[in-house]
N, C-alpha and C. Protein backbone atom coordinates (compact mmCIF):
# COMPACT_ATOMS: atom_id res chain seq x y z
N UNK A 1 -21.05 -8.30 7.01
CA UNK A 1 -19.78 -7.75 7.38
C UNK A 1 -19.23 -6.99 6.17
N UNK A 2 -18.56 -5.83 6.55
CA UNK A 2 -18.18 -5.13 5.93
C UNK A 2 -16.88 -5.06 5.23
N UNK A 3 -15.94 -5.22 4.42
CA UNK A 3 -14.57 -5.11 4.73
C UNK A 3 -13.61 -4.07 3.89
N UNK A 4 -12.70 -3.44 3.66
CA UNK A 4 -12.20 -2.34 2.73
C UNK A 4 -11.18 -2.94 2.53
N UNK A 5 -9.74 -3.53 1.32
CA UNK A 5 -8.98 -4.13 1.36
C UNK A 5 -8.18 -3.02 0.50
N UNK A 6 -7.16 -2.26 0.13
CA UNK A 6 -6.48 -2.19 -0.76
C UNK A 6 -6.40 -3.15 -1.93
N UNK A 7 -6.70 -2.42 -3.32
CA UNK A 7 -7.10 -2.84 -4.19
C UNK A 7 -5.81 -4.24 -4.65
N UNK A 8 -4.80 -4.14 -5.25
CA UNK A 8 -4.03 -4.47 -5.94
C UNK A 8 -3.36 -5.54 -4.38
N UNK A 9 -3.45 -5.30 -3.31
CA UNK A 9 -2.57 -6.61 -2.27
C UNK A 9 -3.89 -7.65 -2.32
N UNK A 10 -5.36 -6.68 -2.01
CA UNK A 10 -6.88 -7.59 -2.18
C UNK A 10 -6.59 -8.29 -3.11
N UNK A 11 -6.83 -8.46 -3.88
CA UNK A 11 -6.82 -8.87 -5.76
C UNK A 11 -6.02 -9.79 -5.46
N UNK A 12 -4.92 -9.58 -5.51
CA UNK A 12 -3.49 -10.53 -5.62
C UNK A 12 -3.75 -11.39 -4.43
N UNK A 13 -4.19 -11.04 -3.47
CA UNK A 13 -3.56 -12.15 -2.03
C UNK A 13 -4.60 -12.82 -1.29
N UNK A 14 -5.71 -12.14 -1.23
CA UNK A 14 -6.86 -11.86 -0.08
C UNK A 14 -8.46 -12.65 -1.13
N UNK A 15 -8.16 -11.92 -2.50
CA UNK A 15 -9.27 -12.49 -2.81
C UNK A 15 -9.90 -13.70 -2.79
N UNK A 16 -9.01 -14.94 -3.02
CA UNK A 16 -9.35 -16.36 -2.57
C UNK A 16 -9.56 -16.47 -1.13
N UNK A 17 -9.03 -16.22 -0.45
CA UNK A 17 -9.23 -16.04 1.32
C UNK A 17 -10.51 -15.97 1.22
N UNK A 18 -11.24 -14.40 0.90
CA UNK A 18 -12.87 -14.03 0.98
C UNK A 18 -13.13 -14.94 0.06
N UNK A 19 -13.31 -15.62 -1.00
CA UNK A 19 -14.24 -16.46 -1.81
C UNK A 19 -14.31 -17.71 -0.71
N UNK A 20 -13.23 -18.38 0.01
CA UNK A 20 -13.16 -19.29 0.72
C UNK A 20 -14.18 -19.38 2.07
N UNK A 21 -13.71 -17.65 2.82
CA UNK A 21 -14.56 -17.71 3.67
C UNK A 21 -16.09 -17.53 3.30
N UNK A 22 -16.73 -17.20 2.81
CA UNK A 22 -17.64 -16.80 1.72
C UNK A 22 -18.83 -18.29 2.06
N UNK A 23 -18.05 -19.27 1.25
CA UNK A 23 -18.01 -20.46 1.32
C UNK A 23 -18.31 -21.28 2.46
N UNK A 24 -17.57 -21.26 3.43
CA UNK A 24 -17.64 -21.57 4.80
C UNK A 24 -18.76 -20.48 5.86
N UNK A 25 -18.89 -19.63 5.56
CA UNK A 25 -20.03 -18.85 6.27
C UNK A 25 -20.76 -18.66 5.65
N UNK A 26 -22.02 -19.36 5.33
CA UNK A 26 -22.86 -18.44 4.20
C UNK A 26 -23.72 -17.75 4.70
N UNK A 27 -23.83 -18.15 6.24
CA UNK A 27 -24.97 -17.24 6.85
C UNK A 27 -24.52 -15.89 7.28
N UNK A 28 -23.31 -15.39 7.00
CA UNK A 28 -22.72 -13.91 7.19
C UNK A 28 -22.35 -13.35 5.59
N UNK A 29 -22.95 -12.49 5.68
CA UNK A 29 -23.27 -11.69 4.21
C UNK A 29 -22.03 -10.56 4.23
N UNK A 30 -20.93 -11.05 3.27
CA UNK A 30 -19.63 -10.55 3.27
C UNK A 30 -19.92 -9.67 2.01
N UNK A 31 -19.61 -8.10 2.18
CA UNK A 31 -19.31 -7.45 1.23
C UNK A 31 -17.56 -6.53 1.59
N UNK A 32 -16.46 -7.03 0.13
CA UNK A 32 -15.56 -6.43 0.41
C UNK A 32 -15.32 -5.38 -1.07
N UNK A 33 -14.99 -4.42 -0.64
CA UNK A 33 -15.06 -3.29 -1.33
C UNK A 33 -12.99 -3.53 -1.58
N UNK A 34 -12.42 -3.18 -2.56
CA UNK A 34 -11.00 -2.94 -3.38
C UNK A 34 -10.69 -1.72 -3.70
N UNK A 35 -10.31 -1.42 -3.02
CA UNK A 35 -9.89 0.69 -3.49
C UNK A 35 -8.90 0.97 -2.52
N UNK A 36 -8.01 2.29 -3.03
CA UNK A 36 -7.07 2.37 -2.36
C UNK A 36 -7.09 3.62 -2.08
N UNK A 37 -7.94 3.81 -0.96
CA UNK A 37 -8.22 4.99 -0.36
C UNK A 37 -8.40 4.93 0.95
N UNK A 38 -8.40 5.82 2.29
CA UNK A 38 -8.73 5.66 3.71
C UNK A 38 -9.78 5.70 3.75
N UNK A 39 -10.31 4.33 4.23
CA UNK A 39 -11.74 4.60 4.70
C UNK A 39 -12.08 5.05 6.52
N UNK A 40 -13.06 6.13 6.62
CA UNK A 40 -13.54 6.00 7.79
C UNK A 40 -14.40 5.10 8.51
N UNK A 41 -13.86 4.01 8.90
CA UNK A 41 -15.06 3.20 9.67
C UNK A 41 -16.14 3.30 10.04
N UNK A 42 -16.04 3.95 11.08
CA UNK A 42 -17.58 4.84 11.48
C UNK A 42 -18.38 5.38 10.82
N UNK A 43 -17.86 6.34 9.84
CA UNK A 43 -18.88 7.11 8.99
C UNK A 43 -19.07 6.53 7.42
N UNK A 44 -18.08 5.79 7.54
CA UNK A 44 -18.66 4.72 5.94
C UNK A 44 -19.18 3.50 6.48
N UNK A 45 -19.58 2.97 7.95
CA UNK A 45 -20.11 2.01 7.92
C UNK A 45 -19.45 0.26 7.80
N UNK A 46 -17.72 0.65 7.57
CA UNK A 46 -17.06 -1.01 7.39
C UNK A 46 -16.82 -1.58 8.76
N UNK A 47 -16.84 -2.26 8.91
CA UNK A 47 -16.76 -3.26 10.13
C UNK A 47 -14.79 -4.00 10.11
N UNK A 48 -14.07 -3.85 8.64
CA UNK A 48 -12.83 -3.70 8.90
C UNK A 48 -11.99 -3.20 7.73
N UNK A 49 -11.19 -2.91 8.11
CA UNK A 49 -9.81 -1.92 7.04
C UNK A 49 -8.90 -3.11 7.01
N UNK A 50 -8.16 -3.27 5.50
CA UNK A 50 -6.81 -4.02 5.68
C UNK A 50 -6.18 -2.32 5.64
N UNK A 51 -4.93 -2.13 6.03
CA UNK A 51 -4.17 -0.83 5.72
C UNK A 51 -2.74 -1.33 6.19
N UNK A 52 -2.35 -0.70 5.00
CA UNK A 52 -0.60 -1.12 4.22
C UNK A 52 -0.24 0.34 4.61
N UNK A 53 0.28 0.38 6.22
CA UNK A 53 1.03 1.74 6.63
C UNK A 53 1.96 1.14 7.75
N UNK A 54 2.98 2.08 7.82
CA UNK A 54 3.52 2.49 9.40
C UNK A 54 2.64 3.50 10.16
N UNK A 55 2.06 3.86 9.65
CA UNK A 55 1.33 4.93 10.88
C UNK A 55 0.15 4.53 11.66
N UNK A 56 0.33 5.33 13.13
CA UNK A 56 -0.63 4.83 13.89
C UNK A 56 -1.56 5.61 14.13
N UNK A 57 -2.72 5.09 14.21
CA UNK A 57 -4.03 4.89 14.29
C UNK A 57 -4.56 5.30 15.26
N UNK A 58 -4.11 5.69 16.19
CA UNK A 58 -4.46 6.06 17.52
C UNK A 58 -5.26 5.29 18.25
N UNK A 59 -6.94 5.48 18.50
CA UNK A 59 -7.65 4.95 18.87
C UNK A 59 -8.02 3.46 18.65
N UNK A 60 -7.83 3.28 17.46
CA UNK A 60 -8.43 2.21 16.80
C UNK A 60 -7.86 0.71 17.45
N UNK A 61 -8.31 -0.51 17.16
CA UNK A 61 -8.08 -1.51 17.59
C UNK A 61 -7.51 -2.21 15.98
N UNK A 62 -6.31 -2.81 16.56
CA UNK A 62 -5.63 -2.77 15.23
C UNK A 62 -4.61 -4.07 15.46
N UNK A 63 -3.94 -4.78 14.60
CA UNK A 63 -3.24 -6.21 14.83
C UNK A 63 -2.32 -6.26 13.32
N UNK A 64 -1.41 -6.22 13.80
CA UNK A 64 -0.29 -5.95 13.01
C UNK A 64 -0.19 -7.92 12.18
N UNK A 65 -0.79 -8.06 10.74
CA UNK A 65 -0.44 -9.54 10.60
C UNK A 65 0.66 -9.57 9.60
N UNK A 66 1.90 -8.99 9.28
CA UNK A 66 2.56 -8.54 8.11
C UNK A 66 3.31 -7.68 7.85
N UNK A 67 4.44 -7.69 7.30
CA UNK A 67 5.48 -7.05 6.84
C UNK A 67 5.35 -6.98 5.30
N UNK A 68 5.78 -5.72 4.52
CA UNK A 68 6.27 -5.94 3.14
C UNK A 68 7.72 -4.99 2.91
N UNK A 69 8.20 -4.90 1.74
CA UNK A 69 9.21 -4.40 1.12
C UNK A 69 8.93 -3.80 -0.07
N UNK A 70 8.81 -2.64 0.06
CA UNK A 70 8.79 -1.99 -1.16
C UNK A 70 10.20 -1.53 -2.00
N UNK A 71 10.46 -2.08 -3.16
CA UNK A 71 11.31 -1.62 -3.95
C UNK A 71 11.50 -0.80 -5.10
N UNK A 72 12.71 0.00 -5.97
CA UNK A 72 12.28 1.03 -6.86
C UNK A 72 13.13 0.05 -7.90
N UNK A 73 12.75 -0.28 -8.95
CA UNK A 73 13.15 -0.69 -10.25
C UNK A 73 13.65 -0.01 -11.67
N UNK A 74 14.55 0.41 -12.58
CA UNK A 74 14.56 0.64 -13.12
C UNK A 74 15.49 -0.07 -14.40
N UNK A 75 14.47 0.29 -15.84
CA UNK A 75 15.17 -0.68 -16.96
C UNK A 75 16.66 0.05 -17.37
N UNK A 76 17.60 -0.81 -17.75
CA UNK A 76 18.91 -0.40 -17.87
C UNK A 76 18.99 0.37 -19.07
N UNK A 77 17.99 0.44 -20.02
CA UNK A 77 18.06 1.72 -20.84
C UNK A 77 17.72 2.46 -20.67
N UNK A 78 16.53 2.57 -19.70
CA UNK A 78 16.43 3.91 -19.24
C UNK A 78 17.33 4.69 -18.68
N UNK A 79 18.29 3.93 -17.31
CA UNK A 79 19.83 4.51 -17.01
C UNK A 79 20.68 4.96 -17.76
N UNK A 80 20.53 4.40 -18.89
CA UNK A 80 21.37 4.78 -20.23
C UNK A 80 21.34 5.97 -20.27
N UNK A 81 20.24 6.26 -20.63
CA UNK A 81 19.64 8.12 -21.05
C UNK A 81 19.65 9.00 -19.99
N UNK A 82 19.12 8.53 -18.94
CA UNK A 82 18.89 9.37 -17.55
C UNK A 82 19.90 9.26 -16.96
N UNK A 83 21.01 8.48 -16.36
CA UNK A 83 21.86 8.25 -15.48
C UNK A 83 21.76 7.70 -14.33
N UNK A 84 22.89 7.31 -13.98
CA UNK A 84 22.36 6.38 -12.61
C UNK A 84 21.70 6.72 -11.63
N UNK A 85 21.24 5.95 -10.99
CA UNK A 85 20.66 6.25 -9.31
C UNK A 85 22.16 6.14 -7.87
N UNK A 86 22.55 6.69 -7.57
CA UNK A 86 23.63 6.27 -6.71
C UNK A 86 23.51 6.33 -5.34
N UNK A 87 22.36 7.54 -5.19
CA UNK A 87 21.57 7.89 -3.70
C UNK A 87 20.13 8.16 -4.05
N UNK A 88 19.81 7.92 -2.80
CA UNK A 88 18.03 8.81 -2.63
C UNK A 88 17.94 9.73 -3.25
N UNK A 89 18.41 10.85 -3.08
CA UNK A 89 18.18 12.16 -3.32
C UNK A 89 18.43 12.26 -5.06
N UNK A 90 19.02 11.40 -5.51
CA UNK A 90 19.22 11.27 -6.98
C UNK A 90 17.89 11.11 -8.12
N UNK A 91 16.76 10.69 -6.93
CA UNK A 91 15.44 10.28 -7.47
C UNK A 91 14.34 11.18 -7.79
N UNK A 92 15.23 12.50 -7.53
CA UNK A 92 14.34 13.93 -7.57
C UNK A 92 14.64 14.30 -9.43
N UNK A 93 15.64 13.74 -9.55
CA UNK A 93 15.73 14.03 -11.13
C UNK A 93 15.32 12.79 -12.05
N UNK A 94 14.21 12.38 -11.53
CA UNK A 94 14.13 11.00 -12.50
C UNK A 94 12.75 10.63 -12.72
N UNK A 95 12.29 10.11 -13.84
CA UNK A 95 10.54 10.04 -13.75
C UNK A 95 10.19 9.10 -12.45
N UNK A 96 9.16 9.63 -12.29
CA UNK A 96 8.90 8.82 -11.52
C UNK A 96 7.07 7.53 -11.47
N UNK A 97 6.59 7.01 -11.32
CA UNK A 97 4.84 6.68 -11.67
C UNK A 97 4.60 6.10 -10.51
N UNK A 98 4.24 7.20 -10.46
CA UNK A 98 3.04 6.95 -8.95
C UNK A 98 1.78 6.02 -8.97
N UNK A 99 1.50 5.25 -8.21
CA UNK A 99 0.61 4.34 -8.14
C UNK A 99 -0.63 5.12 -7.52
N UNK A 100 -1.94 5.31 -7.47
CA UNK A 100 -2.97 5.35 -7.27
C UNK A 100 -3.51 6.95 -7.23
N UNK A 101 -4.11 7.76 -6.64
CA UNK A 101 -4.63 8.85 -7.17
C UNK A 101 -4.17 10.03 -6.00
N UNK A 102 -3.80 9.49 -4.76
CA UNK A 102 -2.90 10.61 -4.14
C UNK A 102 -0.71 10.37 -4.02
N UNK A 103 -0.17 11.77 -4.84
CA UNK A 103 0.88 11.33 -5.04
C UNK A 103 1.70 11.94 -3.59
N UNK A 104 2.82 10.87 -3.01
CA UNK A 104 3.31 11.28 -2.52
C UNK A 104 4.33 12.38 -2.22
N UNK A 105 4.30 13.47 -1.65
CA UNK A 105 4.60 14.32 -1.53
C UNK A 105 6.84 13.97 -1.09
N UNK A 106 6.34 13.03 0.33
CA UNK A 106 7.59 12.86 0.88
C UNK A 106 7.69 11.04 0.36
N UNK A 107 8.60 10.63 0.30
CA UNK A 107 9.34 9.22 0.67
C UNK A 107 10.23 9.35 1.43
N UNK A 108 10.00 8.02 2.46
CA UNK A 108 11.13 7.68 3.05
C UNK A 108 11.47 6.29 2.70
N UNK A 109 12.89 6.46 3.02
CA UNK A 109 13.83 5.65 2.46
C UNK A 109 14.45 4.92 3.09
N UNK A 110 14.76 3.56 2.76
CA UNK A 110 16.15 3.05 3.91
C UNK A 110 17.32 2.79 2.45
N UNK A 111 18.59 3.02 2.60
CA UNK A 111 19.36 2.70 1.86
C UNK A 111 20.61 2.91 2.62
N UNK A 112 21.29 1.57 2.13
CA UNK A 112 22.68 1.41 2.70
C UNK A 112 22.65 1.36 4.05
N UNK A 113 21.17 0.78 5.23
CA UNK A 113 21.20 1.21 5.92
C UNK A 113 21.09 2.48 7.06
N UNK A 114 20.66 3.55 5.78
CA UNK A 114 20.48 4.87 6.81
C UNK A 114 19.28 5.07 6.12
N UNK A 115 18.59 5.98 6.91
CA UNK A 115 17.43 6.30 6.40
C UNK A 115 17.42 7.76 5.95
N UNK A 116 16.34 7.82 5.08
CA UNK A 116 16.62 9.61 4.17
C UNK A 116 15.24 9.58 3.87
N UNK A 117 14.60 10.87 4.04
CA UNK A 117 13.57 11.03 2.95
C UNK A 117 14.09 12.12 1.91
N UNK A 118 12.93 11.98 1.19
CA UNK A 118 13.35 12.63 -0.55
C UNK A 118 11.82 13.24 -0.38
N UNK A 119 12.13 14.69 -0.57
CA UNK A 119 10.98 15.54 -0.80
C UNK A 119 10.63 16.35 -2.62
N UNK A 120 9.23 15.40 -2.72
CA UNK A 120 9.36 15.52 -4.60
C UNK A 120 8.10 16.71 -4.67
């Protein structure tokens, strides 16, 4: 069996899970691959995707096990120098570090209850 996990939720959450099941099946030969990229099923051959999205999938057979919260952090000296955050759109003037190797173009946002995207 095949499996593709996002690297950094794999690592952190999942990896004892697979060592466990691992353990308990030995007659199913588990390879899970950690990268944070879309894999194509079909044409790469995995038998399953974890994927950390709202978007749908269309065809695919898919089972929603999870919610997360993503939040934006910043150190209070950095506010010092840069200035506050007070809205979304405030985040277009501010560094920002993107996590993995494609950067997002749009965010969307919930704040205060309404939702906004911020186009960077």
């Amino acid at each position: 069996m095949r499996v593709r996990v996002p690297l950094e939720f794999g690592m952190s959450f999942h990896k004892p899970t697979f060592y466990a099941f691992m353990q308990e099946h030995p007659e199913i030969d588990l390879t899970v691959g950690f990268e944070d990229r879309t894999v194509d099923l079909d044409r790469e051959n995995y038998d399953l995707a974890v994927r950390i999205t709202s978007q749908d999938w269309g065809g695919l057979s898919h089972i929603k096990f999870g919610e997360t919260t993503v939040c934006l952090f910043a150190r209070p000296s950095y506010l010092e120098k840069r200035g506050p955050i007070t809205e979304p759109c405030d985040l277009k003037d501010h560094d920002l570090l993107h996590y993995g190797a494609d950067r997002r173009a749009t965010w969307a946002v919930d704040y205060a209850g309404k939702k906004a995207e911020i186009d960077f």
